[in-house]
C-alpha atoms as a PDB file:
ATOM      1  CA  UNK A   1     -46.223 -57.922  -8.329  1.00  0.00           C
ATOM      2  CA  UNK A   2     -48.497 -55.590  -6.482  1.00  0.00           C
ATOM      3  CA  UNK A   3     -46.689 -56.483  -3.272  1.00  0.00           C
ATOM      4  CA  UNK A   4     -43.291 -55.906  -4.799  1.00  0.00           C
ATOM      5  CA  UNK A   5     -44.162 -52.144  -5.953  1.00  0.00           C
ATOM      6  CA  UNK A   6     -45.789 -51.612  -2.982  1.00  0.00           C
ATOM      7  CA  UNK A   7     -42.766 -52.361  -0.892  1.00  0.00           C
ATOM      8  CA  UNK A   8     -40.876 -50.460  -3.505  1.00  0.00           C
ATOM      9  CA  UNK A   9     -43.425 -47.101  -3.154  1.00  0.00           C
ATOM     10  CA  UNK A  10     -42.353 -47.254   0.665  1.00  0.00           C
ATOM     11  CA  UNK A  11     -38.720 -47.732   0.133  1.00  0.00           C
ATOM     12  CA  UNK A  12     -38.774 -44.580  -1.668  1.00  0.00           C
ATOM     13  CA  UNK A  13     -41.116 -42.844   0.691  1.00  0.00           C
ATOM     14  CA  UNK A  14     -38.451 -43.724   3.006  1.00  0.00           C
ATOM     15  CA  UNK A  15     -35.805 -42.963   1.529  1.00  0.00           C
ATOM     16  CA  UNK A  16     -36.928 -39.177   0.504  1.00  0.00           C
ATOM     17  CA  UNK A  17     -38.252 -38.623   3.746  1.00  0.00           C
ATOM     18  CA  UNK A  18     -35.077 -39.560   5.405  1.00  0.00           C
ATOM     19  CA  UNK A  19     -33.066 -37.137   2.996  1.00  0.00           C
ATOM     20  CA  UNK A  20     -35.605 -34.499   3.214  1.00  0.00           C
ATOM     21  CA  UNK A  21     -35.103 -34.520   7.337  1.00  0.00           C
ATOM     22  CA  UNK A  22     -31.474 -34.434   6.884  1.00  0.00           C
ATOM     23  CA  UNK A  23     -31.065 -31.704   4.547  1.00  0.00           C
ATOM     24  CA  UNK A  24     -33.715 -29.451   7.068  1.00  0.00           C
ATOM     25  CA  UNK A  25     -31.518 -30.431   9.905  1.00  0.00           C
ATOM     26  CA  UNK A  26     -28.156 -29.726   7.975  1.00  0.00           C
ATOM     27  CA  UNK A  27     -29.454 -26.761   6.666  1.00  0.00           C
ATOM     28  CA  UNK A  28     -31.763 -24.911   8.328  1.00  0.00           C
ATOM     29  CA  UNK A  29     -33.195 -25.937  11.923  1.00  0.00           C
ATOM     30  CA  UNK A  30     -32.349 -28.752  14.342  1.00  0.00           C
ATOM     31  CA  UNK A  31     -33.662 -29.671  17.329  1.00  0.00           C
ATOM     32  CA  UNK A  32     -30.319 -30.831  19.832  1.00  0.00           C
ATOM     33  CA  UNK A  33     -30.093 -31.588  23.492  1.00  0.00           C
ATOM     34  CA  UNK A  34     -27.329 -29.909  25.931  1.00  0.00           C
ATOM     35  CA  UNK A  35     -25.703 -31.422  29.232  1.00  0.00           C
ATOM     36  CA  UNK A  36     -23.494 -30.294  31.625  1.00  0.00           C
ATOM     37  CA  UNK A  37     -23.272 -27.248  33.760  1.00  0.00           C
ATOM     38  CA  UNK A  38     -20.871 -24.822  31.620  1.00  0.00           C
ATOM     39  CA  UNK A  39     -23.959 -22.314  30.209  1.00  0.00           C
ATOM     40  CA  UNK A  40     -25.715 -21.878  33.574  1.00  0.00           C
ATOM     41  CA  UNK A  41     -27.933 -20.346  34.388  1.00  0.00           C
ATOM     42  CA  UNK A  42     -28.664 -19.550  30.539  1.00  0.00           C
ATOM     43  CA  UNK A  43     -29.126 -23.611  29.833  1.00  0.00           C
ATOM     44  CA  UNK A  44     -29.859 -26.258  32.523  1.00  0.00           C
ATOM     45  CA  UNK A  45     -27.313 -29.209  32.898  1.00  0.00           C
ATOM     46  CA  UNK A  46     -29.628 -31.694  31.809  1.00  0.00           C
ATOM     47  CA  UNK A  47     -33.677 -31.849  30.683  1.00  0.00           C
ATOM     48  CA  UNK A  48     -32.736 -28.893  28.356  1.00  0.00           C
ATOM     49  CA  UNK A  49     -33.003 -29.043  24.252  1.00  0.00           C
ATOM     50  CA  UNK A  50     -32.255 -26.117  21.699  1.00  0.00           C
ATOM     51  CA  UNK A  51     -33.311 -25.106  18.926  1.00  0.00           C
ATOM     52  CA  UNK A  52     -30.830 -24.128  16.589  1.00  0.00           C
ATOM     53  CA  UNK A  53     -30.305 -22.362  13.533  1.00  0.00           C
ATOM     54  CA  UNK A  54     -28.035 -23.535  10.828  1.00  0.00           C
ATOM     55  CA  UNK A  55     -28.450 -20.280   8.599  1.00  0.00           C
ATOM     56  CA  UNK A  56     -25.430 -19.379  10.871  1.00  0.00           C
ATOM     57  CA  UNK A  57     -23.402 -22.228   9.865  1.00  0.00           C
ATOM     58  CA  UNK A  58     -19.685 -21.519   9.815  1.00  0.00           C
ATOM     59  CA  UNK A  59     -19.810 -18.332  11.629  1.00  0.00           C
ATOM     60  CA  UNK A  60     -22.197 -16.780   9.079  1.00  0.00           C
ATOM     61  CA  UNK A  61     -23.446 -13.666  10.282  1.00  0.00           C
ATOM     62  CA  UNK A  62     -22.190 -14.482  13.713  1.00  0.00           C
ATOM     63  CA  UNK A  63     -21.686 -11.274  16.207  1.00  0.00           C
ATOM     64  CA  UNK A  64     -20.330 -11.218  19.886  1.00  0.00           C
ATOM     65  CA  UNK A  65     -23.003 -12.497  22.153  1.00  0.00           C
ATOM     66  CA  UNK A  66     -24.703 -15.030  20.236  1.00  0.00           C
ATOM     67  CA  UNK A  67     -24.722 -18.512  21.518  1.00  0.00           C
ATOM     68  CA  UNK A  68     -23.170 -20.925  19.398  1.00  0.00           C
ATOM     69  CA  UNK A  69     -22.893 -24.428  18.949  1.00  0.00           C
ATOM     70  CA  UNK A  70     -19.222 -26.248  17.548  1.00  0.00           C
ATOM     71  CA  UNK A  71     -17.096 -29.228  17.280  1.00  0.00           C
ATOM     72  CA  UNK A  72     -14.849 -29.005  19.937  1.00  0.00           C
ATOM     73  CA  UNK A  73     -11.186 -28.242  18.676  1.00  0.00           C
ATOM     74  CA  UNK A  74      -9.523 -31.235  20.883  1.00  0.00           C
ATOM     75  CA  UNK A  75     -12.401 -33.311  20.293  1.00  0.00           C
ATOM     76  CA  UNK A  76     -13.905 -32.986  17.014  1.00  0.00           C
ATOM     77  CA  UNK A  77     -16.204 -35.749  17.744  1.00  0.00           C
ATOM     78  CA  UNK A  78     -18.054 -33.427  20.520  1.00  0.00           C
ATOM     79  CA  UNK A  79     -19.880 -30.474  20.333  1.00  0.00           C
ATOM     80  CA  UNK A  80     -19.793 -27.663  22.681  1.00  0.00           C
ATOM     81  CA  UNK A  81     -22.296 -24.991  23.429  1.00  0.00           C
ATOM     82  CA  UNK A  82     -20.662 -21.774  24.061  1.00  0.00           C
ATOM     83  CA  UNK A  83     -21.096 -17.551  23.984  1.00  0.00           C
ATOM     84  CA  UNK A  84     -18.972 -15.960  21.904  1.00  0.00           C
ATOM     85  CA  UNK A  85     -16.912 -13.055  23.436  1.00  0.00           C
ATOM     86  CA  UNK A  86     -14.439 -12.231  21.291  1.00  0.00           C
ATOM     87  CA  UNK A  87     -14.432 -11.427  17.133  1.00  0.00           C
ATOM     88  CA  UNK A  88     -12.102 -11.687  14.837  1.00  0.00           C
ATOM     89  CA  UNK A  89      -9.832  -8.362  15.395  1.00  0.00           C
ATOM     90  CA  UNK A  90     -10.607  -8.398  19.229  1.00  0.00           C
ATOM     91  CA  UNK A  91      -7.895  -8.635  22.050  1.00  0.00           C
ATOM     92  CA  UNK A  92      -8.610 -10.818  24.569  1.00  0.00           C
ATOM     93  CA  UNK A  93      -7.109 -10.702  28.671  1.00  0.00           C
ATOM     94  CA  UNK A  94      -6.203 -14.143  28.950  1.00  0.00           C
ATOM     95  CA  UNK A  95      -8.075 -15.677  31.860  1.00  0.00           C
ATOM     96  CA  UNK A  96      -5.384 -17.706  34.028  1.00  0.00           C
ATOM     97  CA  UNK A  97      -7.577 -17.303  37.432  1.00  0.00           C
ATOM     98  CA  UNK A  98      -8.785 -20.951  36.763  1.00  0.00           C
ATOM     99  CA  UNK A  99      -5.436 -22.795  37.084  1.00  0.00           C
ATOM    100  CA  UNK A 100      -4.083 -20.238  39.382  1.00  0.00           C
ATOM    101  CA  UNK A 101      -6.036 -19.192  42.033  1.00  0.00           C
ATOM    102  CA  UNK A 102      -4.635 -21.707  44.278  1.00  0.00           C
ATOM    103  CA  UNK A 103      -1.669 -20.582  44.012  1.00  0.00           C
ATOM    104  CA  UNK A 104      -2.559 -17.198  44.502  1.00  0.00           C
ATOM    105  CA  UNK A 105      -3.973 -18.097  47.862  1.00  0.00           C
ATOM    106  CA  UNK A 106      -0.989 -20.209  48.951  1.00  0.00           C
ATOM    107  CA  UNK A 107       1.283 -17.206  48.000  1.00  0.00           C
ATOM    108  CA  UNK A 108      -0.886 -14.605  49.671  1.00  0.00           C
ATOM    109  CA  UNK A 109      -0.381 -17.380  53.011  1.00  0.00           C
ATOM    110  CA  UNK A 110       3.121 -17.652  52.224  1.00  0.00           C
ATOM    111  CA  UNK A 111       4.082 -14.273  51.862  1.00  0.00           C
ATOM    112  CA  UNK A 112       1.052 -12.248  54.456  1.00  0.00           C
ATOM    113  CA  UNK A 113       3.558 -10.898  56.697  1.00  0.00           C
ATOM    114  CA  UNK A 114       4.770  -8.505  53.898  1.00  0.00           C
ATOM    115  CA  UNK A 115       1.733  -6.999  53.088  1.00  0.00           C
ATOM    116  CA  UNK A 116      -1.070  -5.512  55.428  1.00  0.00           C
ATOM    117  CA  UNK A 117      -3.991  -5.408  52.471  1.00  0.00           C
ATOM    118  CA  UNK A 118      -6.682  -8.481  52.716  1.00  0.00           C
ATOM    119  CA  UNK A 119      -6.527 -11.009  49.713  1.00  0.00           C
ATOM    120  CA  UNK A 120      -9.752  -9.197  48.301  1.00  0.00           C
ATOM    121  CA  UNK A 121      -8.105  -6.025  48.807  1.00  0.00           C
ATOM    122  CA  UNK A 122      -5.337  -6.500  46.576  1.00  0.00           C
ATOM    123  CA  UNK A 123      -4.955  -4.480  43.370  1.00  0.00           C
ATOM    124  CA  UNK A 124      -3.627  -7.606  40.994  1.00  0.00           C
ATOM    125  CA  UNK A 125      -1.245  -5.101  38.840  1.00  0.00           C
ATOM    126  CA  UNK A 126       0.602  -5.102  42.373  1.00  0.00           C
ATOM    127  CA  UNK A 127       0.629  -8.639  42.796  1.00  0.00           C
ATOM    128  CA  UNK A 128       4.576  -9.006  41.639  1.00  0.00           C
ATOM    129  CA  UNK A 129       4.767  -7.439  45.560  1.00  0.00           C
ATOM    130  CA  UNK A 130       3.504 -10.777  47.117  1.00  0.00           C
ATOM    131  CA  UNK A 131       6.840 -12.597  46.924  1.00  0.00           C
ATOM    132  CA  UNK A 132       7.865 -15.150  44.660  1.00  0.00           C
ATOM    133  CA  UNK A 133       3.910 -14.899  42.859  1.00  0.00           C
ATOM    134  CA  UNK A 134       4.318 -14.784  39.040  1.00  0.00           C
ATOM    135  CA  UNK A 135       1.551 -12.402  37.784  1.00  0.00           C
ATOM    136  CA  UNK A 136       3.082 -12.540  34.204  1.00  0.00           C
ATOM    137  CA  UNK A 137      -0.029 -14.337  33.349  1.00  0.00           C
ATOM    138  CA  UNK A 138      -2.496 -11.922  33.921  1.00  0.00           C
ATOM    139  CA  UNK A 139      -0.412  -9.652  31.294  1.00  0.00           C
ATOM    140  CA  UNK A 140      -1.386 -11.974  28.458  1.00  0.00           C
ATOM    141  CA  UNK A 141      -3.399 -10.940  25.643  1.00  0.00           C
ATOM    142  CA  UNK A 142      -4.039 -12.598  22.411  1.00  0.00           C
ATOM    143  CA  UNK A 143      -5.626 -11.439  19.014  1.00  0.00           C
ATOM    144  CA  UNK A 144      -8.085 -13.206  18.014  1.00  0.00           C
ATOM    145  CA  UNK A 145      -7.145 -14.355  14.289  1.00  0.00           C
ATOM    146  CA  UNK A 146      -9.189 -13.769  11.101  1.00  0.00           C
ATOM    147  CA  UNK A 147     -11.551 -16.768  10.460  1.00  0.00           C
ATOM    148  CA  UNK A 148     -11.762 -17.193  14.204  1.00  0.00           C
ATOM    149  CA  UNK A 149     -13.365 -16.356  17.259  1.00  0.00           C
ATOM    150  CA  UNK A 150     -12.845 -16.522  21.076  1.00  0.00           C
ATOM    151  CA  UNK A 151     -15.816 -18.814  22.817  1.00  0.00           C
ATOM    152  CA  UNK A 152     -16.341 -19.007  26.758  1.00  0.00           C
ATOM    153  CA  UNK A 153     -19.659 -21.028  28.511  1.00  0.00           C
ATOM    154  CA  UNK A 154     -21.553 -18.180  30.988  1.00  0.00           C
ATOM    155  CA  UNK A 155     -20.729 -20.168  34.066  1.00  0.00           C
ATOM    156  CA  UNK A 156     -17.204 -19.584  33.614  1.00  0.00           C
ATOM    157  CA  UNK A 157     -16.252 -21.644  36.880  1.00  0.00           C
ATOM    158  CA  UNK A 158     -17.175 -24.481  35.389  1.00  0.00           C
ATOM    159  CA  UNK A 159     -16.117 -24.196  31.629  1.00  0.00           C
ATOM    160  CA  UNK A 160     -13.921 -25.791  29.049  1.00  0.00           C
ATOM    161  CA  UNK A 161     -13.394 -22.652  26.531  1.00  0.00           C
ATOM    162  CA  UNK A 162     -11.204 -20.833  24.869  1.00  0.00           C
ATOM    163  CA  UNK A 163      -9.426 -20.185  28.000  1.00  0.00           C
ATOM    164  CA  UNK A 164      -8.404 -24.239  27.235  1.00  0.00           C
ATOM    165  CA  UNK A 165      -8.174 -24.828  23.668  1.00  0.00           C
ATOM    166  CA  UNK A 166      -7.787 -20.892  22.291  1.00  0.00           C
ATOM    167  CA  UNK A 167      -9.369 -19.698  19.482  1.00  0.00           C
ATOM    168  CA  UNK A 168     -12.364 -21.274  17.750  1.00  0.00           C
ATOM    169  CA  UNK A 169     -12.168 -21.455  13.733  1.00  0.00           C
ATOM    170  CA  UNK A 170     -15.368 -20.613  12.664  1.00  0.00           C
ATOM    171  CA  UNK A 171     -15.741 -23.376  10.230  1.00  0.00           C
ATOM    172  CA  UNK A 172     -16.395 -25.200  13.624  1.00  0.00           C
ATOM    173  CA  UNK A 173     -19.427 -23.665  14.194  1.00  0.00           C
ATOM    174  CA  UNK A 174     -22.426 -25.586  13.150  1.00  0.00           C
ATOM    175  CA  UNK A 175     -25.464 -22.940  13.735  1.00  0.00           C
ATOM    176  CA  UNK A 176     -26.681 -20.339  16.886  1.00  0.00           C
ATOM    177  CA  UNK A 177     -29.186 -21.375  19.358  1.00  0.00           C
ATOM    178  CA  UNK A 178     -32.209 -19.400  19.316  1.00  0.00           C
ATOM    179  CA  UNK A 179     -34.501 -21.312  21.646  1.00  0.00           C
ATOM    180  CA  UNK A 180     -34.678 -23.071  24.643  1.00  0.00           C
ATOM    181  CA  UNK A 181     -37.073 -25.947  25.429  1.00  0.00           C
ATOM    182  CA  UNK A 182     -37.208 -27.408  29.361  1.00  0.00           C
ATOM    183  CA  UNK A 183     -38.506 -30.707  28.676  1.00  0.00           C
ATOM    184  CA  UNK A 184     -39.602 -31.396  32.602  1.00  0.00           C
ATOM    185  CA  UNK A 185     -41.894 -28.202  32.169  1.00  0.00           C
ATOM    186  CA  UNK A 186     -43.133 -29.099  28.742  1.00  0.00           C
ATOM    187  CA  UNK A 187     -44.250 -32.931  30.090  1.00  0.00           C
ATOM    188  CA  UNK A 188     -46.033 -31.431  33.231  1.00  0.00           C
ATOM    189  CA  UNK A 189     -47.675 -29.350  30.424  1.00  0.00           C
ATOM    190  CA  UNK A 190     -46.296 -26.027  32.065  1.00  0.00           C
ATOM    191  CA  UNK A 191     -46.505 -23.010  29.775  1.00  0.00           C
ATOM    192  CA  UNK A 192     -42.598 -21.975  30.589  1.00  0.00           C
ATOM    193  CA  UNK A 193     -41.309 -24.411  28.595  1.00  0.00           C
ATOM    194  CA  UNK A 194     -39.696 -22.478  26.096  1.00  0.00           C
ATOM    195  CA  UNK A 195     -37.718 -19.118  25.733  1.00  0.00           C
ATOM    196  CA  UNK A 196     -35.787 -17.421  23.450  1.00  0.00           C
ATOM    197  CA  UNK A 197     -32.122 -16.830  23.996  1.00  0.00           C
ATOM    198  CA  UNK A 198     -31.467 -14.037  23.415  1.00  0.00           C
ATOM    199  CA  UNK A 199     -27.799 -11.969  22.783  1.00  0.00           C
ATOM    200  CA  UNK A 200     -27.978 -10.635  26.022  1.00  0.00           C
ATOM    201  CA  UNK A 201     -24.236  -8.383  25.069  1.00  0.00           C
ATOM    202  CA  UNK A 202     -26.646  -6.225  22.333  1.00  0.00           C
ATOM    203  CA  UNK A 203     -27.524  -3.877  24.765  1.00  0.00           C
ATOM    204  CA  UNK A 204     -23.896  -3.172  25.317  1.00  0.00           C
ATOM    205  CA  UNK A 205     -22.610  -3.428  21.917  1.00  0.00           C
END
């Protein structure tokens, strides 16, 4: 009988520890890793971990410039780490530059005997001059939505954002970083380990 409560005590020691973790980490802090290379140079593509806050759980006291991470609206299985850049109320310049600056280029080629101005010399509102190149796209603003906010990664040459899936709905958002941690630094016992991310648009705002 002994043995049997005993096991019992540490099932429930278990049990409550378990839900006690999961109710800090739902609720107010939780320690994540990131990957890939669309917050450089603010977060590392791999090694790095954040610390995030959950107090800011579905866009709660969110503001432009905070770093955020959300379920990703084509992929609700992932989670994305991203700045926000646009509120609620905002209007945002569509960004086509990533799918067209090819074709920029190959018009420019095309179409270089009609101008005399370099490719970095050219005013884009005058772009409808280069021939048969469409700038309609770099006309195209959008509102960002109540509930909803406009997300981009700081390395935006290398970022799936808003400028993919639009707007974010804030009941995406599951909390704001507030720290980094570098683990390789942290192992080698290296006291830059850690920083605080900071909005870095506050002094702007």
């Amino acid at each position: 009988m002994t043995i049997i409560k005993d096991v019992r005590r540490i099932l429930s020691i278990s049990v409550r520890s378990i839900a006690a973790v999961h109710l800090f980490t739902s609720s107010c802090f939780e320690l994540s890793q990131t990957e890939g290379a669309s917050m450089l140079p603010t977060i590392q593509t791999s090694g790095d971990f954040c610390i995030i806050d959950k107090s800011f759980k579905n866009g709660n006291k969110i503001k432009i410039g905070d770093l955020i991470v959300a379920r990703k609206p084509t992929q609700p299985d992932s989670w994305v780490c991203k700045r926000i850049t646009g509120m609620p109320g905002d209007i945002i310049l569509l960004d086509p530059s990533r799918d067209n600056i090819n074709e920029l280029h190959k018009r420019y080629n095309e179409n270089k005997n009609d101008i005399n101005n370099d490719i970095n010399e050219i005013d884009i509102p005058n772009l409808n001059k280069i021939g048969k190149f469409n700038r309609d796209p770099y006309d195209m603003y959008i509102i960002v939505p109540d509930g909803h906010v406009w997300v981009t990664g700081d390395n935006l040459s290398d970022s799936v954002d808003s400028r993919t899936y639009s707007v974010l709905p804030m009941g995406l958002i599951g909390g704001k970083i507030i720290i980094g941690i570098y683990a390789p630094n942290l192992l080698k016992f290296n006291g830059n380990y850690y920083r605080f991310l900071n909005n870095t648009f506050e002094d702007y705002i």
